[in-house]
Protein backbone atom coordinates (compact mmCIF):
# COMPACT_ATOMS: atom_id res chain seq x y z
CA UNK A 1 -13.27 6.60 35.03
CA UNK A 2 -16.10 5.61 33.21
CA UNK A 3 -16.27 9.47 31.74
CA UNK A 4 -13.08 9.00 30.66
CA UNK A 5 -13.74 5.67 29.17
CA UNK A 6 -16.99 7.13 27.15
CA UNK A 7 -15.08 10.38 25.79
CA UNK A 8 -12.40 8.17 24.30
CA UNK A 9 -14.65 6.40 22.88
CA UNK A 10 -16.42 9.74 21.27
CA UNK A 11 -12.98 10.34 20.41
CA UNK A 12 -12.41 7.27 18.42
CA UNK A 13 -15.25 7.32 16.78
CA UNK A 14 -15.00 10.86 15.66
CA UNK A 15 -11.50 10.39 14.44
CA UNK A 16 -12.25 7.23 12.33
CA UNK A 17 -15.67 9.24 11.05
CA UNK A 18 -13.15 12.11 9.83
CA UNK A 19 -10.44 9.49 8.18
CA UNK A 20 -13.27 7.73 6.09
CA UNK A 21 -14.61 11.23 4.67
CA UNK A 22 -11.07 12.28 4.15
CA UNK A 23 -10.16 9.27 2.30
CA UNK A 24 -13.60 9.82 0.50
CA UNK A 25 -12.47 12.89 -0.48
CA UNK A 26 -9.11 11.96 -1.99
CA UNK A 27 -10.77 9.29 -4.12
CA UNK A 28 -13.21 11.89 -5.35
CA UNK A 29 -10.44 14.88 -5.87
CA UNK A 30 -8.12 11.64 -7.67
CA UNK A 31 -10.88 11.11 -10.02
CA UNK A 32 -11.35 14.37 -10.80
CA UNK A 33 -8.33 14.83 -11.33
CA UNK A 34 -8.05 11.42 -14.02
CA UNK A 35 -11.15 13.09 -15.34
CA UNK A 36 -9.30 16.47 -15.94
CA UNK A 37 -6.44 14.52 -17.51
CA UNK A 38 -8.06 12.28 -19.47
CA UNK A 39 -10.10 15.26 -21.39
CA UNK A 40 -6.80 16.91 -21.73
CA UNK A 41 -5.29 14.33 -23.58
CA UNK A 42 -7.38 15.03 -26.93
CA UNK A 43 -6.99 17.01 -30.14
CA UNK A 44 -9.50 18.15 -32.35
CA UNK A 45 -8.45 18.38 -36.01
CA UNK A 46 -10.66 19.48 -39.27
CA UNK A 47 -9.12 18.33 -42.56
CA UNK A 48 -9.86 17.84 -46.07
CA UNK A 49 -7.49 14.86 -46.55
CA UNK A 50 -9.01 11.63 -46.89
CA UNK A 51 -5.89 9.15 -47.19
CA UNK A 52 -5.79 6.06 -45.09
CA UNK A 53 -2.16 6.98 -44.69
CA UNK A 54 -3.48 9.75 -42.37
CA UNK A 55 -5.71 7.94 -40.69
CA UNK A 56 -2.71 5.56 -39.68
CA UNK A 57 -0.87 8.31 -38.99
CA UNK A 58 -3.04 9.43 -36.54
CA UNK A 59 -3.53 6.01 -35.05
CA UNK A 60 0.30 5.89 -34.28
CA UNK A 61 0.20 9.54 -33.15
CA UNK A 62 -2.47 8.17 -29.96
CA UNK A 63 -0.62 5.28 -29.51
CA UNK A 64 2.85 6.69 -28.75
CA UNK A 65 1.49 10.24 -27.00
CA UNK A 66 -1.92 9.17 -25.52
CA UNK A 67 -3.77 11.49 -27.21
CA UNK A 68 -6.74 10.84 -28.81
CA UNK A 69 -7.16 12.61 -32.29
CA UNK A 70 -11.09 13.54 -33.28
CA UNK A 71 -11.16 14.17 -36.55
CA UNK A 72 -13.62 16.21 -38.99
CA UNK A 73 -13.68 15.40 -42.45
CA UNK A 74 -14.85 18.27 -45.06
CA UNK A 75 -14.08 20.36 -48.22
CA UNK A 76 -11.26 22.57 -47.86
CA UNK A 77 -13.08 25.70 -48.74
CA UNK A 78 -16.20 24.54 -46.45
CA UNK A 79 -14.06 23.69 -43.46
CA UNK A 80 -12.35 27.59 -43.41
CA UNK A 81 -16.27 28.61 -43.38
CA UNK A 82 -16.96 26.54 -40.78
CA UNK A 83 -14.03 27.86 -38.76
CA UNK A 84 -15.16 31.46 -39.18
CA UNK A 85 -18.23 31.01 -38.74
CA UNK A 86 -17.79 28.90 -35.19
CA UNK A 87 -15.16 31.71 -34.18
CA UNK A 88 -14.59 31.26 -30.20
CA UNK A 89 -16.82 28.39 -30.11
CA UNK A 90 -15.11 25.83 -32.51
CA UNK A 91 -13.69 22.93 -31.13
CA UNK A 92 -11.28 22.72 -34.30
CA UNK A 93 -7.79 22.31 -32.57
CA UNK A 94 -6.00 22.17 -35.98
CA UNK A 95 -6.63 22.77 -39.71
CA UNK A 96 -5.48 20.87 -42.28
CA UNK A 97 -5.73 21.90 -45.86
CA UNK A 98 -4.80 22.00 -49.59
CA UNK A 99 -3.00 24.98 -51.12
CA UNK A 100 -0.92 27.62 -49.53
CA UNK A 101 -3.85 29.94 -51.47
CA UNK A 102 -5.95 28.54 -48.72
CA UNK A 103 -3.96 28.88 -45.89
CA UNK A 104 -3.01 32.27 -46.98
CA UNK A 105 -6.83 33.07 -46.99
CA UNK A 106 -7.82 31.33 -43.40
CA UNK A 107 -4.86 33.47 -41.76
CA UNK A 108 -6.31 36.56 -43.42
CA UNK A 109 -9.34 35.53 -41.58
CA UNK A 110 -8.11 35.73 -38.50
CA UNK A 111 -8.86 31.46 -37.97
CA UNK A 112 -5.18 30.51 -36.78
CA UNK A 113 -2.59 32.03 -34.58
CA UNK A 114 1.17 31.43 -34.60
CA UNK A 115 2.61 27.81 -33.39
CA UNK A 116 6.03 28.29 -31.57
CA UNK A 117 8.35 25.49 -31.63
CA UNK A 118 11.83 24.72 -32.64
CA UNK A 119 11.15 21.28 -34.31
CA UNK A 120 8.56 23.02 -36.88
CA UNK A 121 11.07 25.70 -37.58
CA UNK A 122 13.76 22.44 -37.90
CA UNK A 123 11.83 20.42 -39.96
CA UNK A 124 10.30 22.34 -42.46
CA UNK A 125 11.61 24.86 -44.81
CA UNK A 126 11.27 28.32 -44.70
CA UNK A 127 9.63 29.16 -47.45
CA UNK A 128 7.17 25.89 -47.05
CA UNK A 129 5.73 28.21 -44.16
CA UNK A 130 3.97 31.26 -43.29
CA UNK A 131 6.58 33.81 -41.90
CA UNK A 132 4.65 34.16 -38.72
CA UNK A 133 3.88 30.69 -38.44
CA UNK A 134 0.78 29.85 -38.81
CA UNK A 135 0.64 27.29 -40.98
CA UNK A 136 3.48 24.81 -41.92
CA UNK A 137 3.16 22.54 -45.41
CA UNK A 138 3.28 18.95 -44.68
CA UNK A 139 3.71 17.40 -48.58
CA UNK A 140 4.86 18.81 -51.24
CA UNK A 141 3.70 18.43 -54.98
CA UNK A 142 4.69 19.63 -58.20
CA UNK A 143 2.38 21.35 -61.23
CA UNK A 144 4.14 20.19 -64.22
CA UNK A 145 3.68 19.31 -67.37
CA UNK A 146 2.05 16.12 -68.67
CA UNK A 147 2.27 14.90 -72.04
CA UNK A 148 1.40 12.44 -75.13
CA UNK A 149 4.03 9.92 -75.44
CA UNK A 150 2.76 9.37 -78.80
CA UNK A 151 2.68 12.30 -80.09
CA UNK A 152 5.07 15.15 -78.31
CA UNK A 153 8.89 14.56 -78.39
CA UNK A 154 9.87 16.16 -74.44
CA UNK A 155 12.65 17.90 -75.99
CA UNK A 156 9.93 20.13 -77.86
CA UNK A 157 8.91 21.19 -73.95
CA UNK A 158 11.16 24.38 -71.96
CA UNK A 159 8.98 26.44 -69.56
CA UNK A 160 5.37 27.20 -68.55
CA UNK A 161 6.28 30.65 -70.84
CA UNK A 162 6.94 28.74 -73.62
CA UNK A 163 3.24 26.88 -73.37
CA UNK A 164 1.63 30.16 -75.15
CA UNK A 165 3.68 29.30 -78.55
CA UNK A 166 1.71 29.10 -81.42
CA UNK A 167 3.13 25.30 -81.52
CA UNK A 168 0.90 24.23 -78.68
CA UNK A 169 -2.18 25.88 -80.67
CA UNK A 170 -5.20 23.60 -79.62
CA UNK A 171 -3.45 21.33 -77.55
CA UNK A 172 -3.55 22.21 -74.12
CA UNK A 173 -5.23 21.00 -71.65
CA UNK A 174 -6.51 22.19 -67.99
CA UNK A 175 -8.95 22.57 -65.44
CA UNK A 176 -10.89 25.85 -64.90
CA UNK A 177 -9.93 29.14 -63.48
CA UNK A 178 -11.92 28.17 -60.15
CA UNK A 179 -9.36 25.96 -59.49
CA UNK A 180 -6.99 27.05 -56.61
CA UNK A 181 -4.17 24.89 -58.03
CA UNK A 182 -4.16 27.01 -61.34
CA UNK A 183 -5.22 30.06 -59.40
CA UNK A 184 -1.78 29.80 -57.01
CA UNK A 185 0.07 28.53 -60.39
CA UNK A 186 -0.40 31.96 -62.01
CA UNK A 187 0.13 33.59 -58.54
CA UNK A 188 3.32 32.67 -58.87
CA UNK A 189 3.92 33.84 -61.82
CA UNK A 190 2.49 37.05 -61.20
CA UNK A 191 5.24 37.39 -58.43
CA UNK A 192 8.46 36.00 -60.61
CA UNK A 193 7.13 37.76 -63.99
CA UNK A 194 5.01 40.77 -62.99
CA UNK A 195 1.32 41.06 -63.53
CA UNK A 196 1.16 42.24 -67.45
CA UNK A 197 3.57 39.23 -68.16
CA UNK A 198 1.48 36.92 -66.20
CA UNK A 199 -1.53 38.23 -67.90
CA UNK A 200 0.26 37.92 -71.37
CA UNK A 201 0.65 33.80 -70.49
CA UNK A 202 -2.84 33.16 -69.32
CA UNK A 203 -4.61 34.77 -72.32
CA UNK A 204 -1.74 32.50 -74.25
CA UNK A 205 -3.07 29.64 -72.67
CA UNK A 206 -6.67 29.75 -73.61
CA UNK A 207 -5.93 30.40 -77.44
CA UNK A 208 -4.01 27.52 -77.12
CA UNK A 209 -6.67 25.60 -75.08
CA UNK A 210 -7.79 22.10 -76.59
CA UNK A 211 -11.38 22.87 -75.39
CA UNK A 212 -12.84 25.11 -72.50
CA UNK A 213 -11.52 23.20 -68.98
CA UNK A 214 -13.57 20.93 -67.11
CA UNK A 215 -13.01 18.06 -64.95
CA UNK A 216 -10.31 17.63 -62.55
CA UNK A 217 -6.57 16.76 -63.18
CA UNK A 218 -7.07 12.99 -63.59
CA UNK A 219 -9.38 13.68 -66.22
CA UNK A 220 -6.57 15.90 -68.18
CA UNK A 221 -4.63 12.77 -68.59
CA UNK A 222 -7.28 10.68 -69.63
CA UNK A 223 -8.09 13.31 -72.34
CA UNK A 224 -4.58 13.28 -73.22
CA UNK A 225 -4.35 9.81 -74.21
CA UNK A 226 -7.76 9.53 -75.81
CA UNK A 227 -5.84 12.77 -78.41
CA UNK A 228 -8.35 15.65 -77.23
CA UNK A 229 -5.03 17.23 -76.69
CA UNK A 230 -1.53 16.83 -76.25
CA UNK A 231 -0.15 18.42 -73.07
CA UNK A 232 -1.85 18.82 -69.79
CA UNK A 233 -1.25 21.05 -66.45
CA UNK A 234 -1.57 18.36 -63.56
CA UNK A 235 -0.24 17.99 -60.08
CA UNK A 236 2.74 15.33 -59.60
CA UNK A 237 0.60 13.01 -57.09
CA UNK A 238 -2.21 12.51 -59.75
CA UNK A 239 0.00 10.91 -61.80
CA UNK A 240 1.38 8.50 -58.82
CA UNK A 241 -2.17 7.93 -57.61
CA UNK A 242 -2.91 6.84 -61.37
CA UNK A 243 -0.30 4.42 -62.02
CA UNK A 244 -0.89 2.79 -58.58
CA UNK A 245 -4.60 2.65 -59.06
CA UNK A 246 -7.38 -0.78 -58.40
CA UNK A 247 -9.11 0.98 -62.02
CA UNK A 248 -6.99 -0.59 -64.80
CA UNK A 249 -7.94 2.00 -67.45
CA UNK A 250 -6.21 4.53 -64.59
CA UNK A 251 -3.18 2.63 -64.68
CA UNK A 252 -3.39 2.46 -68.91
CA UNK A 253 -3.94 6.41 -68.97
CA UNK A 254 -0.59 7.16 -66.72
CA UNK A 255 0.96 5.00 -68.39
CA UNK A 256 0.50 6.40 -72.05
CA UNK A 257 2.05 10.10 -70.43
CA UNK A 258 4.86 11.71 -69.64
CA UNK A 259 5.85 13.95 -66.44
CA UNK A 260 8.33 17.05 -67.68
CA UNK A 261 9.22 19.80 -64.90
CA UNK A 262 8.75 22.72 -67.00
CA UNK A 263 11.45 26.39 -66.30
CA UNK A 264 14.54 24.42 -65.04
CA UNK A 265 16.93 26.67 -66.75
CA UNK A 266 14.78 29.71 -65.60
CA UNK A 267 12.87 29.93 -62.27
CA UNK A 268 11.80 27.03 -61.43
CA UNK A 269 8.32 24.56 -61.76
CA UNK A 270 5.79 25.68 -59.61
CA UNK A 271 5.22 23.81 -56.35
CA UNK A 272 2.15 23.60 -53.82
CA UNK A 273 1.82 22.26 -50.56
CA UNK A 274 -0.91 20.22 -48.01
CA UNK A 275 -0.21 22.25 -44.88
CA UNK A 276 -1.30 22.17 -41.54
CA UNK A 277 -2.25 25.63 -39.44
CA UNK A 278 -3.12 25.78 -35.92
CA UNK A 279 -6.39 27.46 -35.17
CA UNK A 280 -7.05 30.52 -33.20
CA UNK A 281 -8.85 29.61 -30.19
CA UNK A 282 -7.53 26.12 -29.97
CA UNK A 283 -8.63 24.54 -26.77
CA UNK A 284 -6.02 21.89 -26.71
CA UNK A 285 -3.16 23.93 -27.80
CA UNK A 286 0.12 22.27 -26.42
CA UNK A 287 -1.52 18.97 -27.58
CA UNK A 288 -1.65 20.70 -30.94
CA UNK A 289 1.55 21.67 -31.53
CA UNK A 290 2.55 18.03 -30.60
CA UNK A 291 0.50 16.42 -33.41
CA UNK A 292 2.38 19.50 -35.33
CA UNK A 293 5.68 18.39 -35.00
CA UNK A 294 4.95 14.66 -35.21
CA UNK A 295 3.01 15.16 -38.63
CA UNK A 296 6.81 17.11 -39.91
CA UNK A 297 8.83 14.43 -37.96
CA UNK A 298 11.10 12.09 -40.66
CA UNK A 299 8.94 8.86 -39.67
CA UNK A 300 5.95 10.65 -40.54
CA UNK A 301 6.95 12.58 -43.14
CA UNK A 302 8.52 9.33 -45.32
CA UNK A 303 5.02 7.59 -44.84
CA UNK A 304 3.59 10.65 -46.59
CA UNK A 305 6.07 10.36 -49.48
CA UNK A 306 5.41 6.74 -50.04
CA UNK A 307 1.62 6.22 -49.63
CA UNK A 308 0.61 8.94 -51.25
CA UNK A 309 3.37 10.14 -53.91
CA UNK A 310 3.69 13.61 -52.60
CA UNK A 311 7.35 14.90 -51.78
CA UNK A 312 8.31 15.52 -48.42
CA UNK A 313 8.20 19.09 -46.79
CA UNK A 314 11.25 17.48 -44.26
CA UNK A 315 14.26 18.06 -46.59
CA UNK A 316 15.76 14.80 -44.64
CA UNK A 317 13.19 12.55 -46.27
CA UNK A 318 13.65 11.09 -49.73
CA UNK A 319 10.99 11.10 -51.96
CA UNK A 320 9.34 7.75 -52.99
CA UNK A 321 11.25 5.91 -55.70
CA UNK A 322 8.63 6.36 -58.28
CA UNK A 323 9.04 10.11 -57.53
CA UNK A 324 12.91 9.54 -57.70
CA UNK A 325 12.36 7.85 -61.11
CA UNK A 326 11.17 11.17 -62.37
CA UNK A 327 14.28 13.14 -61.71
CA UNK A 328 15.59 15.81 -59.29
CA UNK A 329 13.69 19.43 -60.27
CA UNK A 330 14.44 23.00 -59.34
CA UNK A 331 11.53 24.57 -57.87
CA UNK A 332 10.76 28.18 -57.31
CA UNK A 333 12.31 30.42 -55.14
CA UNK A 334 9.51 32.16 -54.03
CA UNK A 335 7.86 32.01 -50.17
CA UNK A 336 4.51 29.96 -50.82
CA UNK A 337 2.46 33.09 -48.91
CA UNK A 338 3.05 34.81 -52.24
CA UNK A 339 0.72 32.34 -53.77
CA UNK A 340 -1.99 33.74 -50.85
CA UNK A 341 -0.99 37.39 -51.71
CA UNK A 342 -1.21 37.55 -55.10
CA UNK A 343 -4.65 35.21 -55.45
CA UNK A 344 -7.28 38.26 -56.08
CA UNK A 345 -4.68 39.39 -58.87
CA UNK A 346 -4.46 35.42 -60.18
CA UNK A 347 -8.51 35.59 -60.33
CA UNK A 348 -9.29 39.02 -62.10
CA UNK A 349 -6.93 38.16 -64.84
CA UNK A 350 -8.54 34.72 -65.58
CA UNK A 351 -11.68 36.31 -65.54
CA UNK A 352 -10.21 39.38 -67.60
CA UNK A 353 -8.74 36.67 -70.34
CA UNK A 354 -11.88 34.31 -70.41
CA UNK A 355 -9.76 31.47 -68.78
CA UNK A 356 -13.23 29.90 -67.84
């Protein structure tokens, strides 16, 4: 009896031993398992936008998924180095960027890798995309033509073509040839016009130039209005970011100009994107893709349009009213991987023309 008595108790004890490491063990698996989850719930993006728009953008993106965006801030050109040279060991989830030149030029690198989903393909545009998907374009803006109030009469203005007329002698102004917004600009114009047309119009431009280019496109306008010229090549969202700007003498400069969307009886003005591509050896992939289609969603996309005066890549957002105010515009009809395609053309002729 007592034998029996003692093994039971051996029993017992062994049992309860065994429950207590097996409940040990559960804990420890469940917190590996939070741990594993809670490192999945990330996404690692390298952009060379610097808007607080974004920045609350991304907040709200965390807040409503969970997952935590890192973010790297760089230059555009420095941030597709990076990427290459990191190859399987970046931690770069996503790639954000100015220009479809750029984009064009990180896919030919080999640095992103097709996103599949039916919401990008919904929400934005075919031709605001990369045919195999790649990268997507997330704003839109404009490269029109800016001019003197004072002293040019709109009417006088047609198409970028016409900006090579002995008229315009002297009085155009624009940034240099290193410029990927002027680079993609004759790009396109290389693909609607041919390259000896193309080539034609930028050796137009510089006999026509006001001085040799330098500074960026805010400082085209100021030049403008202080009469170093008369018309200048610019990007829509310049002008927005001017006449909403803390500097006064900003607001005076944008002001004292016009915006006129140059070919609308022709081909079209020339439009650019901010587009977003997702990277090759993404760790976080599916996470990705989410911050993808939340960044081309209509709730994202109208915060876009109205902080910082770009125009929508979702055709079911409506531009800001200060964009409004400027009128409807035809654009191209070109796919914006042309601008990518044709860049090494773009560049040899500026350097062939002295477009400095």
């Amino acid at each position: 009896m007592r034998r029996n008595v003692r093994n039971i108790s051996i029993g017992l004890v062994l049992a309860l031993t065994l429950l207590v490491f097996a409940g040990c063990s559960t804990n420890e698996v469940n917190k590996i398992d939070d741990l594993e989850t809670e490192k999945k719930k990330v996404v690692n993006l390298y952009t060379n936008r610097h808007y607080d728009t974004d920045e609350k953008l991304l907040e709200t993106f965390t807040e409503e998924t969970g997952i935590k965006v890192n973010v790297v801030k760089g230059n555009s050109d420095e941030l597709i180095e990076r990427l290459d040279r990191e190859g399987k060991d970046t931690k770069a989830d996503l790639l954000i960027t100015a220009d479809a030149g750029r984009l064009y030029r990180a896919k030919e690198k080999d640095l992103l890798q097709s996103a599949k989903s039916e919401v990008l393909d919904k929400n934005i545009p075919e031709n605001l995309r990369d045919q195999d998907n790649e990268w997507f374009g997330l704003t839109v803006r404009g490269r029109v033509i800016v001019y003197s109030k004072d002293r040019v009469d709109p009417e006088e203005l047609s198409t970028y073509e016409d900006l090579i007329n002995s008229k315009w002698n002297k009085k155009i102004l624009v940034r240099s040839s290193s410029n990927i917004y002027n680079q993609s600009l004759l790009a396109s114009l290389i693909e609607i016009n041919g390259e000896e047309k193309a080539k034609e119009w930028a050796k137009g431009v510089v006999k026509n130039m006001a001085r040799d280019p330098k500074g960026n496109d805010r400082a085209q306008a100021t030049a403008v209005v202080a009469g170093e010229g008369d018309l200048a090549i610019m990007n829509t969202y310049y002008i927005g970011k001017m006449l909403n700007s803390s500097n006064p003498e900003e607001v005076k400069v944008a002001e004292n100009v016009g915006v006129f969307f140059p070919s609308q009886n022709t081909s079209g003005t020339h439009i650019n994107v901010s587009g977003i591509g997702l990277t090759k050896h993404a760790k976080n992939k599916d996470n990705a893709i989410k911050l993808m289609e939340f960044l081309s969603s209509e709730k994202a996309q109208k915060q876009f349009a109205e902080a910082n005066y770009e125009y929508p890549a979702n055709p079911s957002v409506e531009p800001s009213e200060l964009l409004k105010s400027w009128g409807e515009f035809k654009t191209q009809n070109i796919n914006l991987s042309k601008l990518g395609e044709n860049n090494e053309k773009a560049v040899k002729i500026f350097n062939e023309v002295g477009w400095k």
